[in-house]
N, C-alpha and C. Protein backbone atom coordinates (compact mmCIF):
# COMPACT_ATOMS: atom_id res chain seq x y z
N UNK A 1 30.25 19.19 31.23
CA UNK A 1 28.92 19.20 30.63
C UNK A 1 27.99 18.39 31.51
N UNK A 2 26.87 19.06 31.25
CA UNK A 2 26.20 17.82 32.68
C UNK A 2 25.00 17.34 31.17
N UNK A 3 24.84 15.98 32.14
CA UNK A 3 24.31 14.88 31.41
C UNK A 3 23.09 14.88 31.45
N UNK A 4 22.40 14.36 30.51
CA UNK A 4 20.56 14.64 30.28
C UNK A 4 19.90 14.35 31.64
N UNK A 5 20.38 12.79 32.11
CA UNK A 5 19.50 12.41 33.74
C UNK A 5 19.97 13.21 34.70
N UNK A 6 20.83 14.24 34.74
CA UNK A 6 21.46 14.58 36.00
C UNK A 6 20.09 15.78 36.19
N UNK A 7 20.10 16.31 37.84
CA UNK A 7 19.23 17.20 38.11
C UNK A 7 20.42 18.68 37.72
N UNK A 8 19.70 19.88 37.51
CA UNK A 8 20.43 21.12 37.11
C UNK A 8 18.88 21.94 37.68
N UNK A 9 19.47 23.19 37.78
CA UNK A 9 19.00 23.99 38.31
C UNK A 9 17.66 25.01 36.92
N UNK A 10 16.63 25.39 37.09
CA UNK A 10 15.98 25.78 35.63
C UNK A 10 16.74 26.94 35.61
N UNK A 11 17.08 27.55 34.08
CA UNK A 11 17.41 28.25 33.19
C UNK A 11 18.95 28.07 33.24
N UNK A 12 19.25 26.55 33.74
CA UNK A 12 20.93 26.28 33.13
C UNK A 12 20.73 25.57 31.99
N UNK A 13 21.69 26.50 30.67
CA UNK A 13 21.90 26.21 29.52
C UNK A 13 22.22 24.53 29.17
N UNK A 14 21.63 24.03 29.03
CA UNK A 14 22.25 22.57 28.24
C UNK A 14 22.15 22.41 26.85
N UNK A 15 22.40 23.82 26.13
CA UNK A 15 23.73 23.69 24.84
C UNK A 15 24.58 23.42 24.80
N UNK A 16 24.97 22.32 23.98
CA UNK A 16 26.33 21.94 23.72
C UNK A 16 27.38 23.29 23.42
N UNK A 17 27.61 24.03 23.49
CA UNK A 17 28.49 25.44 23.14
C UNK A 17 27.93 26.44 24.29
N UNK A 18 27.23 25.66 24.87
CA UNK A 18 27.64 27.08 26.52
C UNK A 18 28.22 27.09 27.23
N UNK A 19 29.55 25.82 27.18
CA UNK A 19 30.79 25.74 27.53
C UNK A 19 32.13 26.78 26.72
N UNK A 20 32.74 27.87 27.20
CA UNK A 20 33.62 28.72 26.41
C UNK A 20 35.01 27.65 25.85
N UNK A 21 34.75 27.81 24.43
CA UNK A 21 36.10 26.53 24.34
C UNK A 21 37.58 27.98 24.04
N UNK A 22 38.51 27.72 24.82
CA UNK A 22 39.62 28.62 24.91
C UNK A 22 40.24 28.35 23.44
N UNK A 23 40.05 27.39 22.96
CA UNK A 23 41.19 27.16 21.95
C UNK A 23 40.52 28.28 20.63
N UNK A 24 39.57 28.39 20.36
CA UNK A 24 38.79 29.64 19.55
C UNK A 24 38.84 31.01 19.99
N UNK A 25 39.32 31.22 21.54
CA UNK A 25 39.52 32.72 21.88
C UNK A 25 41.04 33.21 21.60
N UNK A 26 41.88 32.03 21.86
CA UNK A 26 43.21 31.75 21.54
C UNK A 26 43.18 32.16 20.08
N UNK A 27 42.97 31.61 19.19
CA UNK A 27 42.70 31.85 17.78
C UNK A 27 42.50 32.91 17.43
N UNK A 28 40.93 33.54 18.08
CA UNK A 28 40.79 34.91 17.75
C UNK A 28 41.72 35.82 18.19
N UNK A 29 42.38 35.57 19.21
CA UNK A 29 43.73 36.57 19.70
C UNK A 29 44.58 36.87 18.60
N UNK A 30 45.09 35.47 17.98
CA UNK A 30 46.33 34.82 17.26
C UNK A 30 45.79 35.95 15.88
N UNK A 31 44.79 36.00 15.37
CA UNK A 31 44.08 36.57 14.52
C UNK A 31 44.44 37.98 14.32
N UNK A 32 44.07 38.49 15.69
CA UNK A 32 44.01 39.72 16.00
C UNK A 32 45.34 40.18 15.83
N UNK A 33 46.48 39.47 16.30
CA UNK A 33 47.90 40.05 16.44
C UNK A 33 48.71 40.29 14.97
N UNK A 34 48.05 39.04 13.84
CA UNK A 34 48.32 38.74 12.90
C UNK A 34 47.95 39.71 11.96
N UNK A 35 46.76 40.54 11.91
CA UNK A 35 45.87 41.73 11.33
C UNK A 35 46.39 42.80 11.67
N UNK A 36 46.74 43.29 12.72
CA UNK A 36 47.47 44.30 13.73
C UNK A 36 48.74 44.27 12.66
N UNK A 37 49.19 43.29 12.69
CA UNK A 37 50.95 43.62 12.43
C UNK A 37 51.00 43.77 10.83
N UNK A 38 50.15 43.25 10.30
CA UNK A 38 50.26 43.19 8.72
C UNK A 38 50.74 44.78 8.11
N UNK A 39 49.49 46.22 8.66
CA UNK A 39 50.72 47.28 7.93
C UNK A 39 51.94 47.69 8.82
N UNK A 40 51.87 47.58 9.86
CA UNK A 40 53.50 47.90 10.16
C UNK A 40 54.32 47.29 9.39
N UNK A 41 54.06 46.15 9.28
CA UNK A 41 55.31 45.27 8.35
C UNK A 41 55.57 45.94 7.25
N UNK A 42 54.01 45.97 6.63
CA UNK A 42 54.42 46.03 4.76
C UNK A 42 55.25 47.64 4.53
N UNK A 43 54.25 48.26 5.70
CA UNK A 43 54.65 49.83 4.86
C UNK A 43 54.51 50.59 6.48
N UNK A 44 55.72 50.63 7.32
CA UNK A 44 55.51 51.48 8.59
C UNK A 44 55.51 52.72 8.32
N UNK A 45 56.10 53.45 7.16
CA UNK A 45 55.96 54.97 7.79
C UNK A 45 54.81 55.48 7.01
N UNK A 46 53.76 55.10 6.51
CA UNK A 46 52.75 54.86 6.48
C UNK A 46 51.40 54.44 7.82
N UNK A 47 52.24 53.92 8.28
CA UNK A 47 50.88 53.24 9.60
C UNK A 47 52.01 54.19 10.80
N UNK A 48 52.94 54.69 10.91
CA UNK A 48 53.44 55.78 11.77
C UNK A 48 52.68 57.52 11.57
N UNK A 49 52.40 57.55 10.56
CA UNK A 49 51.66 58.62 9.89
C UNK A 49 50.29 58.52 10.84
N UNK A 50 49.77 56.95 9.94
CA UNK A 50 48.21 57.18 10.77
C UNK A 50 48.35 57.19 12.07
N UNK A 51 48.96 56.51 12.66
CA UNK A 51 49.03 56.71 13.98
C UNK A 51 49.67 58.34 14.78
N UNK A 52 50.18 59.22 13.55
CA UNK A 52 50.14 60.11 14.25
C UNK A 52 48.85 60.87 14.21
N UNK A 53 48.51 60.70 13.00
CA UNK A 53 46.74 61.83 13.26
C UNK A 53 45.90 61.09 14.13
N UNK A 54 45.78 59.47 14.25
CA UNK A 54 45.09 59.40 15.42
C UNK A 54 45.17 60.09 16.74
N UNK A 55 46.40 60.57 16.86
CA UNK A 55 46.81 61.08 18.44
C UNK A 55 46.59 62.55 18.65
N UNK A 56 45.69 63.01 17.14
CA UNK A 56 45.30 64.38 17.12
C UNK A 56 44.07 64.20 17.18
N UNK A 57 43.06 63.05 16.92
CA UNK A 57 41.65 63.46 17.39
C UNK A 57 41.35 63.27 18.54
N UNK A 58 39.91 63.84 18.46
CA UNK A 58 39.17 64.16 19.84
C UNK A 58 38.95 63.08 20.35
N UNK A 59 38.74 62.74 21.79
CA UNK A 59 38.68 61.42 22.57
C UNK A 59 37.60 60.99 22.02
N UNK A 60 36.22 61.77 21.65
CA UNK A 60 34.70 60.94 21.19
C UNK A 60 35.14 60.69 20.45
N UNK A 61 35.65 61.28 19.26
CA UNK A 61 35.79 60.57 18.12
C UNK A 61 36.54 59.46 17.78
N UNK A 62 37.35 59.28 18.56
CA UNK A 62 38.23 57.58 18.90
C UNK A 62 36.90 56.88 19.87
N UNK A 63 36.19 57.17 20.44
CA UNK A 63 35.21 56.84 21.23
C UNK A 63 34.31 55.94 20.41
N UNK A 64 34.21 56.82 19.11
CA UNK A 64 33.04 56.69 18.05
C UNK A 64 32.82 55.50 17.31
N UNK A 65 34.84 55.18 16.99
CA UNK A 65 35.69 54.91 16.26
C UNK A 65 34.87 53.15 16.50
N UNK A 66 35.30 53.09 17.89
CA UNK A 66 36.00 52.02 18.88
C UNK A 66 34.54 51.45 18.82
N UNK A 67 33.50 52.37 18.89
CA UNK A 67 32.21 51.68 18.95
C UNK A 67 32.13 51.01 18.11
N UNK A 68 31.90 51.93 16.76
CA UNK A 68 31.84 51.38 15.54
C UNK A 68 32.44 49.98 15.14
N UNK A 69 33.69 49.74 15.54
CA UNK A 69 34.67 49.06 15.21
C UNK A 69 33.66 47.43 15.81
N UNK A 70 33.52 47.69 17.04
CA UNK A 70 32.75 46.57 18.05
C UNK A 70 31.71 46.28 17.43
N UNK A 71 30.43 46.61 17.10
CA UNK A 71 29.19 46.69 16.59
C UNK A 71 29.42 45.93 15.39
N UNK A 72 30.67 46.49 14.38
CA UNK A 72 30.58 45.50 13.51
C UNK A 72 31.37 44.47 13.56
N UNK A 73 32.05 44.13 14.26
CA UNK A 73 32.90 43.00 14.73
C UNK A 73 31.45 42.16 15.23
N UNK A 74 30.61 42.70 16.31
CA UNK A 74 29.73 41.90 16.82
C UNK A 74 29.04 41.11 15.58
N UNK A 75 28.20 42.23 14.85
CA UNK A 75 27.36 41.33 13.69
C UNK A 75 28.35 40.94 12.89
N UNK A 76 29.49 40.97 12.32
CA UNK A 76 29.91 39.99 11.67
C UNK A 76 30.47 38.51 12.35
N UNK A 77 30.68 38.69 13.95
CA UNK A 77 30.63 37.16 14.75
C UNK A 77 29.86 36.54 14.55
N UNK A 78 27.83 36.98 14.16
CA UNK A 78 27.13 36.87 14.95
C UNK A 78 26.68 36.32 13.21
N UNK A 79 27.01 36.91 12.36
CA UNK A 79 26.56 36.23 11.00
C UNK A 79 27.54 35.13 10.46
N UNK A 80 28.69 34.98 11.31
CA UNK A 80 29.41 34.18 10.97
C UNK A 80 29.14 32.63 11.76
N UNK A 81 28.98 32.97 12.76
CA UNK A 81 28.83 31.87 13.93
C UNK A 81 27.21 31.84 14.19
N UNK A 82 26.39 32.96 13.87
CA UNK A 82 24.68 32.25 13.49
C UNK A 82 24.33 31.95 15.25
């Protein structure tokens, strides 16, 4: 972090959080793997099913999917963390 008297270059961030802290991307990983695995566990031939009609749609429409999926992942980061 650089310090209030030090010289920095203009338009370098001196927010405290414009440093990436790993231990929260770590987390969100840990998250991710944890969400992922929950229906295989409970009920696989169920989430073997969905996963077979996924492998029958059209590439846009997994395209669509994937957007969708991001966009609201984004605004819910973005209403969560403000």
């Amino acid at each position: 972090m650089i310090d209030e008297g030090e010289w920095r270059p203009a338009g370098v961030c001196t927010w405290p959080r414009a440093g990436m802290n790993w231990n929260d991307l770590l987390a969100a990983l840990a998250l991710v793997l944890v969400i992922e695995g929950i229906l295989p566990f409970l009920n696989p031939a169920a989430y073997k099913n969905t996963m077979m009609q996924l492998a029958t749609l059209p590439e846009s429409t997994l395209r669509k999917v994937g957007l969708g999926s991001m966009l609201a992942g984004v605004v819910f980061l973005y209403l969560i963390r403000g």
